[in-house]
Protein backbone atom coordinates (compact mmCIF):
# COMPACT_ATOMS: atom_id res chain seq x y z
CA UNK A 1 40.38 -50.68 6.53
CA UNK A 2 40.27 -48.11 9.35
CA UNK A 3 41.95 -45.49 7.31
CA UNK A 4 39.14 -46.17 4.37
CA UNK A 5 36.12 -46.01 7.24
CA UNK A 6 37.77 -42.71 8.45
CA UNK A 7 38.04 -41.08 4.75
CA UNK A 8 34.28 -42.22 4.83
CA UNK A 9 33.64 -40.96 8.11
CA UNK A 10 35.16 -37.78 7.14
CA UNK A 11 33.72 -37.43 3.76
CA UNK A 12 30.16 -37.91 5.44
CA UNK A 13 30.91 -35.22 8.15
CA UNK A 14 32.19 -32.66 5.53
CA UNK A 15 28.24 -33.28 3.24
CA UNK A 16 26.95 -33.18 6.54
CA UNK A 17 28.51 -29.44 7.13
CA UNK A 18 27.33 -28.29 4.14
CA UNK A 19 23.80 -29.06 4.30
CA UNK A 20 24.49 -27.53 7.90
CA UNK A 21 25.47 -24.57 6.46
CA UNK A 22 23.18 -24.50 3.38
CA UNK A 23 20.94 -21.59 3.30
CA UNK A 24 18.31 -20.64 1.14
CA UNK A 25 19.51 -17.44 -1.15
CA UNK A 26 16.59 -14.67 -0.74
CA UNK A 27 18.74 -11.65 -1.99
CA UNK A 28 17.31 -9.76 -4.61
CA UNK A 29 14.42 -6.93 -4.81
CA UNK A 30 11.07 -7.43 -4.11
CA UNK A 31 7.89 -5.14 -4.50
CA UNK A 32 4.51 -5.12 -1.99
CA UNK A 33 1.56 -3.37 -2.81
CA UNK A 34 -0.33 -2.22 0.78
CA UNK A 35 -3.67 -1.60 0.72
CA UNK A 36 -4.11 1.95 2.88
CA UNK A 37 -8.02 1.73 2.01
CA UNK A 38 -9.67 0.62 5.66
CA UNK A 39 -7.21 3.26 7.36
CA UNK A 40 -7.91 5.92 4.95
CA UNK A 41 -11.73 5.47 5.34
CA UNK A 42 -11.59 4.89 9.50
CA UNK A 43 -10.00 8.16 9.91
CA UNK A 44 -12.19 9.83 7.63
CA UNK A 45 -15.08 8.53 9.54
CA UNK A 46 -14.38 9.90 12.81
CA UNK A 47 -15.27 13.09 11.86
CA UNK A 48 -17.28 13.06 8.80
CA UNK A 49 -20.39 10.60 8.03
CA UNK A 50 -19.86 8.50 5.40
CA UNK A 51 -22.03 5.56 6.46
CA UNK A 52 -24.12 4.66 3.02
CA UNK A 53 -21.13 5.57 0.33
CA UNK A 54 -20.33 2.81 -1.39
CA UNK A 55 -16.83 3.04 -2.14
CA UNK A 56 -14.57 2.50 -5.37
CA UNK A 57 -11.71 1.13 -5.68
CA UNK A 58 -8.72 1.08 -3.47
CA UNK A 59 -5.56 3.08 -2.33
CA UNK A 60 -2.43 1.24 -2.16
CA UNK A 61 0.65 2.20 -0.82
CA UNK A 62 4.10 1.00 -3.15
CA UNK A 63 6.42 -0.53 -0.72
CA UNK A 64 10.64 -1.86 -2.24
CA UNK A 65 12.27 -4.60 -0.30
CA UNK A 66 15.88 -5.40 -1.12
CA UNK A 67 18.14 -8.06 0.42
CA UNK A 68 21.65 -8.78 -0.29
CA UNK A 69 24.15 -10.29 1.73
CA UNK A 70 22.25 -10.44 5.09
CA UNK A 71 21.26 -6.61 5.07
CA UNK A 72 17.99 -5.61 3.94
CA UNK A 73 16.79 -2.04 2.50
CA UNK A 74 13.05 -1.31 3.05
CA UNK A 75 11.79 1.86 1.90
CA UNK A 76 8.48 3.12 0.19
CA UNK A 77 7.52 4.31 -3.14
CA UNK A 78 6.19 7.87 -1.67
CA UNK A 79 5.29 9.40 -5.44
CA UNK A 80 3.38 6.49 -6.74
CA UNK A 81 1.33 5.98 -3.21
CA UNK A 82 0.52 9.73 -3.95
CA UNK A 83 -0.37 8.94 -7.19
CA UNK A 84 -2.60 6.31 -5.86
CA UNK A 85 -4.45 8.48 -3.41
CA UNK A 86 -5.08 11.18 -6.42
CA UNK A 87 -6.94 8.26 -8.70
CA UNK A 88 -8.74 6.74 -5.81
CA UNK A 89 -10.09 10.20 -4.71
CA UNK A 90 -10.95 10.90 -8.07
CA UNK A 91 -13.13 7.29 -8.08
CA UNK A 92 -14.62 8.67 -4.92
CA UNK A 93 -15.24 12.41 -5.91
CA UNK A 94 -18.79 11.72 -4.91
CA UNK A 95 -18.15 11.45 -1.09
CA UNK A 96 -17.54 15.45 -0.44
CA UNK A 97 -21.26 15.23 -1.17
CA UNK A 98 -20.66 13.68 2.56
CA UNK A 99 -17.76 15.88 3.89
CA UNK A 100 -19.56 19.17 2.74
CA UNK A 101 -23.52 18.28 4.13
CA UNK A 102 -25.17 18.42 0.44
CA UNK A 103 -26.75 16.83 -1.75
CA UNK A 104 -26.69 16.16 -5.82
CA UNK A 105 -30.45 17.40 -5.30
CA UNK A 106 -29.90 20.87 -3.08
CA UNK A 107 -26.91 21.76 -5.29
CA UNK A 108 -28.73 21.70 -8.19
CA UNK A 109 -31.47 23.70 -6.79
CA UNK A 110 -29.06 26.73 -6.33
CA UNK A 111 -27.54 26.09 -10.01
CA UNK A 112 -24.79 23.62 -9.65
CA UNK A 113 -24.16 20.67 -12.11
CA UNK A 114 -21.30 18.92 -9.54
CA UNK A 115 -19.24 19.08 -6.20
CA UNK A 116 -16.50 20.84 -7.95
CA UNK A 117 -18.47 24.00 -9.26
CA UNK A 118 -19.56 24.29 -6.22
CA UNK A 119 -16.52 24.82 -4.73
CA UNK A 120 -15.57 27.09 -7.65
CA UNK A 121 -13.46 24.39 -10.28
CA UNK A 122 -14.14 24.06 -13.75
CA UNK A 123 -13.41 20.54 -13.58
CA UNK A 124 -12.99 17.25 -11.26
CA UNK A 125 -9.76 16.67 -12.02
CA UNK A 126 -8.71 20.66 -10.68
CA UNK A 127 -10.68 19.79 -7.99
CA UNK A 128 -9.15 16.70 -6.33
CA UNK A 129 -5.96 18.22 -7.87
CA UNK A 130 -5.75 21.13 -5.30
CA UNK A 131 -7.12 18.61 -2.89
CA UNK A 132 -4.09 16.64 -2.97
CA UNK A 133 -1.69 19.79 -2.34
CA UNK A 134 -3.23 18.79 1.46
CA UNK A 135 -0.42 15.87 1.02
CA UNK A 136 3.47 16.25 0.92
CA UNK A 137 5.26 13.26 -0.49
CA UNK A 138 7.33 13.43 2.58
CA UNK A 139 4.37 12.43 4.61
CA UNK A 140 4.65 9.00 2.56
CA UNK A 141 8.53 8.56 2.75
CA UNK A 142 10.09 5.75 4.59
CA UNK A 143 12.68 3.86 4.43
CA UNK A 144 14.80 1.65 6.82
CA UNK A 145 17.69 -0.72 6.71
CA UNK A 146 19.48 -3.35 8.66
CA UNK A 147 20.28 -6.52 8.81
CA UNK A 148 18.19 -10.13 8.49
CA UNK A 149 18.06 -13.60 9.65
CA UNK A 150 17.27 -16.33 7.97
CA UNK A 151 15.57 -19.20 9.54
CA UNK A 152 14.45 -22.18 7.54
CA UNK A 153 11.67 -20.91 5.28
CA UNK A 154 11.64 -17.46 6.82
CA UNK A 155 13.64 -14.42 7.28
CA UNK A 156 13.57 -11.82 10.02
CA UNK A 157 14.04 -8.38 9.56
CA UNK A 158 15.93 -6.84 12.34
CA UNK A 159 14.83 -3.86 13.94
CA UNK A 160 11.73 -3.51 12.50
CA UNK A 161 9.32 -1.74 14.93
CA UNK A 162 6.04 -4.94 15.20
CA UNK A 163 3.19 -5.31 17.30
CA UNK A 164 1.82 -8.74 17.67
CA UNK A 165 -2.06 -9.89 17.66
CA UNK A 166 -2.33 -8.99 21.73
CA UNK A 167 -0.71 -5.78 21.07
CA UNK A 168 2.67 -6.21 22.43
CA UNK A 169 5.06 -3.77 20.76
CA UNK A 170 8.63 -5.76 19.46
CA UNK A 171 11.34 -5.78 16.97
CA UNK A 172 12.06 -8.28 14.02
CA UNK A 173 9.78 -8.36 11.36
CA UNK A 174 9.22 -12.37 10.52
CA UNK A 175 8.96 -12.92 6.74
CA UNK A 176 8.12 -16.67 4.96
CA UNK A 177 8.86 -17.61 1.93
CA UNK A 178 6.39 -19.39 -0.71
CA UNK A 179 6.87 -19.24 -4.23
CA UNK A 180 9.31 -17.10 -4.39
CA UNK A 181 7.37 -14.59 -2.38
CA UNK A 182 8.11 -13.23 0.97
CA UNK A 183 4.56 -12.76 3.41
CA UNK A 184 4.58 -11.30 6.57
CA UNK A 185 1.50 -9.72 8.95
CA UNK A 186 1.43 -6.31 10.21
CA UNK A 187 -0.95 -4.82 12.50
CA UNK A 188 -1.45 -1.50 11.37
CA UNK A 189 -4.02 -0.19 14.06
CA UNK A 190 -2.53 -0.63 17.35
CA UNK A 191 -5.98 0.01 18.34
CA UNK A 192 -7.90 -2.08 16.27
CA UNK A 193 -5.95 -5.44 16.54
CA UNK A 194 -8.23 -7.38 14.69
CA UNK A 195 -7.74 -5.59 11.51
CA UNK A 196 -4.24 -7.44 10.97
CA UNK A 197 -2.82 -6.75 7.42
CA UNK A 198 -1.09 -9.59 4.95
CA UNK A 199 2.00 -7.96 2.94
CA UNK A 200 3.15 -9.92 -0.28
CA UNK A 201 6.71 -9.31 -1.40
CA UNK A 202 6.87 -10.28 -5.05
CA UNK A 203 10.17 -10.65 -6.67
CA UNK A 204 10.78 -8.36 -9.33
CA UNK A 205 11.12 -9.64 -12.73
CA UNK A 206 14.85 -9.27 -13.72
């Protein structure tokens, strides 16, 4: 009898280790979309007055997640977010109505149809076109690696520069999982803490 009750006792403390040691499996690659809009439009409105342009649209910045084996590769999509910025601006070709001082009205009063001929380009498209050479697609690129935790329902991703919502600045980027999707909050504006920003990882389709 006490041999059977220890096989018992050992078979329950071996299921017990490995639900102990059970993890959820969150390797594979993931995709966010991040919406730069807000930013983009903030910065622009410390110098120029855009107060009455009702904007279209939205620029989004392509962001890769990829976790295998406890290490995690984060890195952004720097030639799509360009690509991005190019068709929002385009949507928005109206507002250097507001960056240059003019109006559809005064423009056409000295013999311009648009923005663009104004500035001397046949069309819209070579205008925002040599607007864009303002942007290199280094000024996009990022990319970081390391390792990560994993902690129920959530993952951590080491090293990972954070501030938090009374603007302390940390390390360890907290992730949860739902639905096969990984959320986490960034605050982009150190400045503006109340303009905190919800990142979706979706798994990519395999």
């Amino acid at each position: 009898m006490m041999k059977k009750l220890s096989a018992i006792a050992l078979a329950a403390t071996m299921m017990l280790s490995l639900i102990g040691c059970s993890k959820k499996n969150f390797d594979g690659n993931y995709t966010a979309e991040v919406d730069l809009t807000d930013g983009f439009i903030n910065g622009l409105s410390e110098s120029v007055d855009v107060e009455g342009y009702e904007w279209k649209g939205s620029w989004v910045e392509t962001v890769h997640l990829e976790l295998s084996e406890g290490e995690y590769t984060y890195s952004s999509d720097a030639n799509a977010t360009l690509d991005n910025l190019e068709k929002f601006m385009n949507d928005n070709v109206d507002v250097f109505y507001y960056v240059y001082g003019v109006t559809e009205d005064e423009l056409a009063d000295y013999g311009y149809s648009s923005i663009w001929e104004y500035e001397g380009y046949e069309t819209q498209e070579d205008f925002i076109a040599d607007f864009m050479t303002l942007y290199d697609a280094s000024d996009f690129e990022e990319k970081e690696s390391g390792e990560y935790e994993i902690d129920g329902d959530s993952i951590t991703l080491k090293g990972v520069d954070t501030v938090d919502e009374d603007g302390n600045k940390g390390e360890g980027w907290v992730l949860t999982y739902e639905d096969g999707n990984l959320t986490g909050i960034q605050y982009m504006d150190e400045d503006n803490l109340d303009e905190e920003t919800e990142i979706t990882f979706v798994r990519d389709a395999e």
